[in-house]
PDB file of N, CA and C in Angstrom:
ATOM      1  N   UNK A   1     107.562 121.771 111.878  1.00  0.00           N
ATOM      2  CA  UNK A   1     107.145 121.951 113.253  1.00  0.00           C
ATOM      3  C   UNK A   1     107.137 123.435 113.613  1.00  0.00           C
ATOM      4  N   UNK A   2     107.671 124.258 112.882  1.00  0.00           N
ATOM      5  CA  UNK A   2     108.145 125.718 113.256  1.00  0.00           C
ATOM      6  C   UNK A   2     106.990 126.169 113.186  1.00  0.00           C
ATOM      7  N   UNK A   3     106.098 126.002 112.040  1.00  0.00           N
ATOM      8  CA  UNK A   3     104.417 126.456 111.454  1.00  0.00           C
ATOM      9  C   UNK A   3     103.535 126.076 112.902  1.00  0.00           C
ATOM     10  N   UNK A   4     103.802 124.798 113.165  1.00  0.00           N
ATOM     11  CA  UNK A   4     103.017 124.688 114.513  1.00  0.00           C
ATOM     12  C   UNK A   4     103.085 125.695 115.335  1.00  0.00           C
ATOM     13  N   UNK A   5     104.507 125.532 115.743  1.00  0.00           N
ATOM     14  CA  UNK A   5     104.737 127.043 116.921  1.00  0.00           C
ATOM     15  C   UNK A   5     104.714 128.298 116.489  1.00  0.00           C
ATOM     16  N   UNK A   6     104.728 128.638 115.592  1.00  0.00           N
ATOM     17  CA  UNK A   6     104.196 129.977 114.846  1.00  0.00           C
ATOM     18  C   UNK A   6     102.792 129.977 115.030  1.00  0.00           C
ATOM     19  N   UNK A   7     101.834 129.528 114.739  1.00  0.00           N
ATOM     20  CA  UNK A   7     100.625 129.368 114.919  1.00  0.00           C
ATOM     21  C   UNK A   7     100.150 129.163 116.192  1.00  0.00           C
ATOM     22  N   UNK A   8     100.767 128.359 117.102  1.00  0.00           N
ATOM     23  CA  UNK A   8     100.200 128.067 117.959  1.00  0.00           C
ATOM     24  C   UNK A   8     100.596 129.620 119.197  1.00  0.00           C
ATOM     25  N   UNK A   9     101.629 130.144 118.830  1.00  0.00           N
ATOM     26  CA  UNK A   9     101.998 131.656 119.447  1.00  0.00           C
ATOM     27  C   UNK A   9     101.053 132.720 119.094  1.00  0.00           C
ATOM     28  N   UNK A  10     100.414 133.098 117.737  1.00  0.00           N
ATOM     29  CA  UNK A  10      99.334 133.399 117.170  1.00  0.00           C
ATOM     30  C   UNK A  10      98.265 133.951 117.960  1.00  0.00           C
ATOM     31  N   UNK A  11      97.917 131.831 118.627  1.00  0.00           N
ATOM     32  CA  UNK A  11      96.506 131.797 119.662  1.00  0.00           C
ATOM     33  C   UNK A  11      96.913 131.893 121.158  1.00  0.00           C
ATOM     34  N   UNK A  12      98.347 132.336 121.181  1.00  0.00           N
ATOM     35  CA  UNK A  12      98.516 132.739 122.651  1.00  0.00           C
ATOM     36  C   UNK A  12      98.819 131.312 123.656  1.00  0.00           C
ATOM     37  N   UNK A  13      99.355 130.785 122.501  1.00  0.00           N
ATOM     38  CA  UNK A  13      99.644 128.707 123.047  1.00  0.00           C
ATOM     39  C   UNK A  13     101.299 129.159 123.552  1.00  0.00           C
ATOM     40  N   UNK A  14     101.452 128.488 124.671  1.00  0.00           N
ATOM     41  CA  UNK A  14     103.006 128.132 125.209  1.00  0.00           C
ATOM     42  C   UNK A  14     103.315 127.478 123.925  1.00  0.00           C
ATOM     43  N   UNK A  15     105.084 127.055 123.505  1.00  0.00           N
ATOM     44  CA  UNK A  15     105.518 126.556 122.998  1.00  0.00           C
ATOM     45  C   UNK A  15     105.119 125.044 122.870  1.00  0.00           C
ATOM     46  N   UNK A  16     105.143 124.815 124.592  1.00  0.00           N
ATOM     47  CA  UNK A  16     104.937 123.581 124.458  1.00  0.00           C
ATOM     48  C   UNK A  16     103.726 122.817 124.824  1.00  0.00           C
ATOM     49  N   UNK A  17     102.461 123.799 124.612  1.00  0.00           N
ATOM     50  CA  UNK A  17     101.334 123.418 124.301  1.00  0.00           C
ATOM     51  C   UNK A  17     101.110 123.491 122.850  1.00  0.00           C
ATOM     52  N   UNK A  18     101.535 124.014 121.948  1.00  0.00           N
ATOM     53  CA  UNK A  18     101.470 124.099 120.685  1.00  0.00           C
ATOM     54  C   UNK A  18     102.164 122.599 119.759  1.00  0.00           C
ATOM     55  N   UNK A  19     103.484 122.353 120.224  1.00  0.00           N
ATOM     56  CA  UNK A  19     104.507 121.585 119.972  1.00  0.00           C
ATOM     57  C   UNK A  19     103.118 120.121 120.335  1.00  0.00           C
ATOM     58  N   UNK A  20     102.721 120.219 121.705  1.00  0.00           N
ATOM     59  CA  UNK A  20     101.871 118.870 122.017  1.00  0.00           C
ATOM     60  C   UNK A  20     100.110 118.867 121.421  1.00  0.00           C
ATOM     61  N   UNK A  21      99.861 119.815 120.807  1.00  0.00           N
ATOM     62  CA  UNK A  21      98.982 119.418 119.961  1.00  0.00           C
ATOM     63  C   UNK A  21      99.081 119.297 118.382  1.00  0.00           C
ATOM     64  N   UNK A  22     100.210 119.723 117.507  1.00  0.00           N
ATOM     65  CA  UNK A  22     100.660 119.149 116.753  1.00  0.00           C
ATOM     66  C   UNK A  22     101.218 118.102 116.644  1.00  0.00           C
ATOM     67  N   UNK A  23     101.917 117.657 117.716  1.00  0.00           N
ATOM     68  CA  UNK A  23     102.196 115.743 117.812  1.00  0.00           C
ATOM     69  C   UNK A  23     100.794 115.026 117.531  1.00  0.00           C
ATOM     70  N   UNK A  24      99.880 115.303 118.859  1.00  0.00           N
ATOM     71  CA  UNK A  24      98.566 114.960 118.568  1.00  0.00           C
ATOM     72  C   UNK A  24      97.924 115.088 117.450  1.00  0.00           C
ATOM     73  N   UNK A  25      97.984 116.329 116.602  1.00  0.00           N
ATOM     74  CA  UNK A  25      97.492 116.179 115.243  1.00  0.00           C
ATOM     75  C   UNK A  25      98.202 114.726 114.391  1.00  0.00           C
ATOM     76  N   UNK A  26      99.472 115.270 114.608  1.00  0.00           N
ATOM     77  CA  UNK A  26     100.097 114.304 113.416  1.00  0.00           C
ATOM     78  C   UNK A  26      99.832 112.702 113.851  1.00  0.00           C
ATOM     79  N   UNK A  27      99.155 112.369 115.343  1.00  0.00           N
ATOM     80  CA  UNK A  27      99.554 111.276 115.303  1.00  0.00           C
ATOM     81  C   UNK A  27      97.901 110.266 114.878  1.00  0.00           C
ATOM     82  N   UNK A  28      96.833 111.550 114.872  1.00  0.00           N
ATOM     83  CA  UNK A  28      95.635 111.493 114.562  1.00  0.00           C
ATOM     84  C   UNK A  28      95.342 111.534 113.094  1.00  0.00           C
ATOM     85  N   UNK A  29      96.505 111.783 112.264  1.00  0.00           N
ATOM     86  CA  UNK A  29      96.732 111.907 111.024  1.00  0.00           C
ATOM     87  C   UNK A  29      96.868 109.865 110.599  1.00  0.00           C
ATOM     88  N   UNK A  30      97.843 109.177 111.205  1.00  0.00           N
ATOM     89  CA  UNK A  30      98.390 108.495 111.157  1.00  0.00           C
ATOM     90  C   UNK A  30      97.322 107.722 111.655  1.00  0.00           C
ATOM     91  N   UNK A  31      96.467 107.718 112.636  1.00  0.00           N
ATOM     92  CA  UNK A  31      95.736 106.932 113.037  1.00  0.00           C
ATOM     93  C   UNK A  31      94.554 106.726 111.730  1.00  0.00           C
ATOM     94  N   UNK A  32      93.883 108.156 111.114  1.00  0.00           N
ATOM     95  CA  UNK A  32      92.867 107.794 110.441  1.00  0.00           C
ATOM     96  C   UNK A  32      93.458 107.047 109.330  1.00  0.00           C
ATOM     97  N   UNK A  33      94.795 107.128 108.865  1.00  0.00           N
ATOM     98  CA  UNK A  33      95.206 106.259 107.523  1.00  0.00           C
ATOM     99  C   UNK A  33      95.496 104.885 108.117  1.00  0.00           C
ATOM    100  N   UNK A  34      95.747 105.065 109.100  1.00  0.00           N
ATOM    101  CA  UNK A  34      95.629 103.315 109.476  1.00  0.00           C
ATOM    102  C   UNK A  34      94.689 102.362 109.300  1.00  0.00           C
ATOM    103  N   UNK A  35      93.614 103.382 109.404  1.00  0.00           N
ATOM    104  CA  UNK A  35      92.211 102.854 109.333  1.00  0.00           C
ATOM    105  C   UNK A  35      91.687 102.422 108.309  1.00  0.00           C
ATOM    106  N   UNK A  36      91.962 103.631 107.473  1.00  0.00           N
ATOM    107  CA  UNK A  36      91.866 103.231 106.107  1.00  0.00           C
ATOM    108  C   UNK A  36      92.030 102.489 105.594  1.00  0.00           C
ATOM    109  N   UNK A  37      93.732 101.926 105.876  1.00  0.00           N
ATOM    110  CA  UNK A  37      94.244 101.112 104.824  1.00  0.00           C
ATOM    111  C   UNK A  37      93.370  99.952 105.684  1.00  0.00           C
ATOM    112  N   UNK A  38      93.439  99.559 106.573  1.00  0.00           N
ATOM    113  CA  UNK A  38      92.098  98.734 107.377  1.00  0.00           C
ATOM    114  C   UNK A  38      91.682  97.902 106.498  1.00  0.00           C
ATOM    115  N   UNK A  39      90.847  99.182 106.820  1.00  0.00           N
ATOM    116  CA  UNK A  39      89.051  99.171 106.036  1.00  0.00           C
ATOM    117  C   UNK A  39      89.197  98.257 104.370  1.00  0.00           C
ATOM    118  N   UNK A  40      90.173  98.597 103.904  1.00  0.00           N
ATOM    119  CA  UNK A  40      90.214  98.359 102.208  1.00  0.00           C
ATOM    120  C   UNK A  40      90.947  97.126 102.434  1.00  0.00           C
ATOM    121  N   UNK A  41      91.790  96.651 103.147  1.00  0.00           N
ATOM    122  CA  UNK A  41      92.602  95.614 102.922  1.00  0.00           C
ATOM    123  C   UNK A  41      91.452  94.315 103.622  1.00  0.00           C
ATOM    124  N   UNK A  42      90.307  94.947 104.162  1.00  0.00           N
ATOM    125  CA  UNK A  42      89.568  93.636 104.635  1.00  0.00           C
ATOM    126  C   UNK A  42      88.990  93.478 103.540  1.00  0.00           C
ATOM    127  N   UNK A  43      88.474  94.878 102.742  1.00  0.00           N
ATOM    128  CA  UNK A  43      87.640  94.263 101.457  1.00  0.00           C
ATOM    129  C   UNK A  43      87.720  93.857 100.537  1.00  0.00           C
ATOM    130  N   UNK A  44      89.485  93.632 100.301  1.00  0.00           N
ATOM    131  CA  UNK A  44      90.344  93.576  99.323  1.00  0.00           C
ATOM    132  C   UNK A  44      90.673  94.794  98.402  1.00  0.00           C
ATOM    133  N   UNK A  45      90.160  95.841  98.631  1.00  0.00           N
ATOM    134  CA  UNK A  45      90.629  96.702  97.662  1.00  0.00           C
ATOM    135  C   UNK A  45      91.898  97.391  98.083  1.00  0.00           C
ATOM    136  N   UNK A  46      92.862  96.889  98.638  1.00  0.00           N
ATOM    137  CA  UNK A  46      93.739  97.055  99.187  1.00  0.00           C
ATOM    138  C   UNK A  46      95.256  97.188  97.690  1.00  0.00           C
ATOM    139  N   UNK A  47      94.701  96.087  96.742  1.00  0.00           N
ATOM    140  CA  UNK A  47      95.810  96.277  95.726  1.00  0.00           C
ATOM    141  C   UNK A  47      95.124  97.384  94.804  1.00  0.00           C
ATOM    142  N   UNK A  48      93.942  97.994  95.236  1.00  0.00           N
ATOM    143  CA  UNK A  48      93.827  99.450  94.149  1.00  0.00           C
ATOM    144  C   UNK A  48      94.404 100.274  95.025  1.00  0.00           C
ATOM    145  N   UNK A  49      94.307 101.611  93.917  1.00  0.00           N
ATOM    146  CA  UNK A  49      94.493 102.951  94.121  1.00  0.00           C
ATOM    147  C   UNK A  49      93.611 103.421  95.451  1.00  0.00           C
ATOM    148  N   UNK A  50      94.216 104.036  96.293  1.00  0.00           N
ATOM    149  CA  UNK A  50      93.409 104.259  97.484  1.00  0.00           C
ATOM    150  C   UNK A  50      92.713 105.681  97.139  1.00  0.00           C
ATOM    151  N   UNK A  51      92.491 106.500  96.078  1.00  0.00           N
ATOM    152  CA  UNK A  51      92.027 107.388  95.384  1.00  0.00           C
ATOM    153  C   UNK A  51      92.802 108.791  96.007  1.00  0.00           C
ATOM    154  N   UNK A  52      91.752 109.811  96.238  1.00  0.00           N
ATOM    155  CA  UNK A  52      92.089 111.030  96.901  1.00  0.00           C
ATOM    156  C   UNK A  52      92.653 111.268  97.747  1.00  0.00           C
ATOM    157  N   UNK A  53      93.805 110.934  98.589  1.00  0.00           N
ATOM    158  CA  UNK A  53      93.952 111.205  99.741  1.00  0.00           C
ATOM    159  C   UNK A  53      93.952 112.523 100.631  1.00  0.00           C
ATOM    160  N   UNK A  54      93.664 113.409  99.793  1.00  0.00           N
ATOM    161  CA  UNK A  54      94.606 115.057  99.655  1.00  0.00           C
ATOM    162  C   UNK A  54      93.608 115.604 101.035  1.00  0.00           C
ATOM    163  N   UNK A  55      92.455 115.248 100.874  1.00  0.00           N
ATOM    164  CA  UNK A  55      91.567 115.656 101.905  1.00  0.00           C
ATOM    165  C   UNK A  55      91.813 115.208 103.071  1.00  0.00           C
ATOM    166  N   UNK A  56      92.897 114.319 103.539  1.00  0.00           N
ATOM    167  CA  UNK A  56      93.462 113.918 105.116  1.00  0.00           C
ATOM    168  C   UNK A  56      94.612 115.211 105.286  1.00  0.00           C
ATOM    169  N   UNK A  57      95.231 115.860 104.078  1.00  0.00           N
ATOM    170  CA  UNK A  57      96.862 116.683 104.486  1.00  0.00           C
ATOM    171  C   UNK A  57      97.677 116.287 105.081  1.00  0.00           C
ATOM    172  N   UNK A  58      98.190 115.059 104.471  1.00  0.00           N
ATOM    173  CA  UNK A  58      99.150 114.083 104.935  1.00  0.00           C
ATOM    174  C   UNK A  58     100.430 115.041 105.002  1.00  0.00           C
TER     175      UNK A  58
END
């Protein structure tokens, strides 16, 4: 969380505008893998390998 507020001080962000769009990131993180696993468990590919993930930066 420190990287957030380091960064977000950077762009001239309050603490705790920085702190509340990294929640928001992380929770937009969490939302698109939700989806995911979704998406695959309707099509059944749910017992494979969900491949690459690296491109979300979990």
């Amino acid at each position: 969380m420190q990287d957030v507020l380091d960064a977000g001080e950077e762009l001239g962000l309050t603490q705790t505008e920085a702190a509340t769009d990294g929640i928001r990131a992380s929770e937009d993180k969490q939302e698109a893998v939700a989806a995911f696993l979704e998406r695959h468990s309707r099509t059944g590919a749910a017992d494979e390998s969900p491949g690459d993930l690296s491109h979300m930066h979990l």
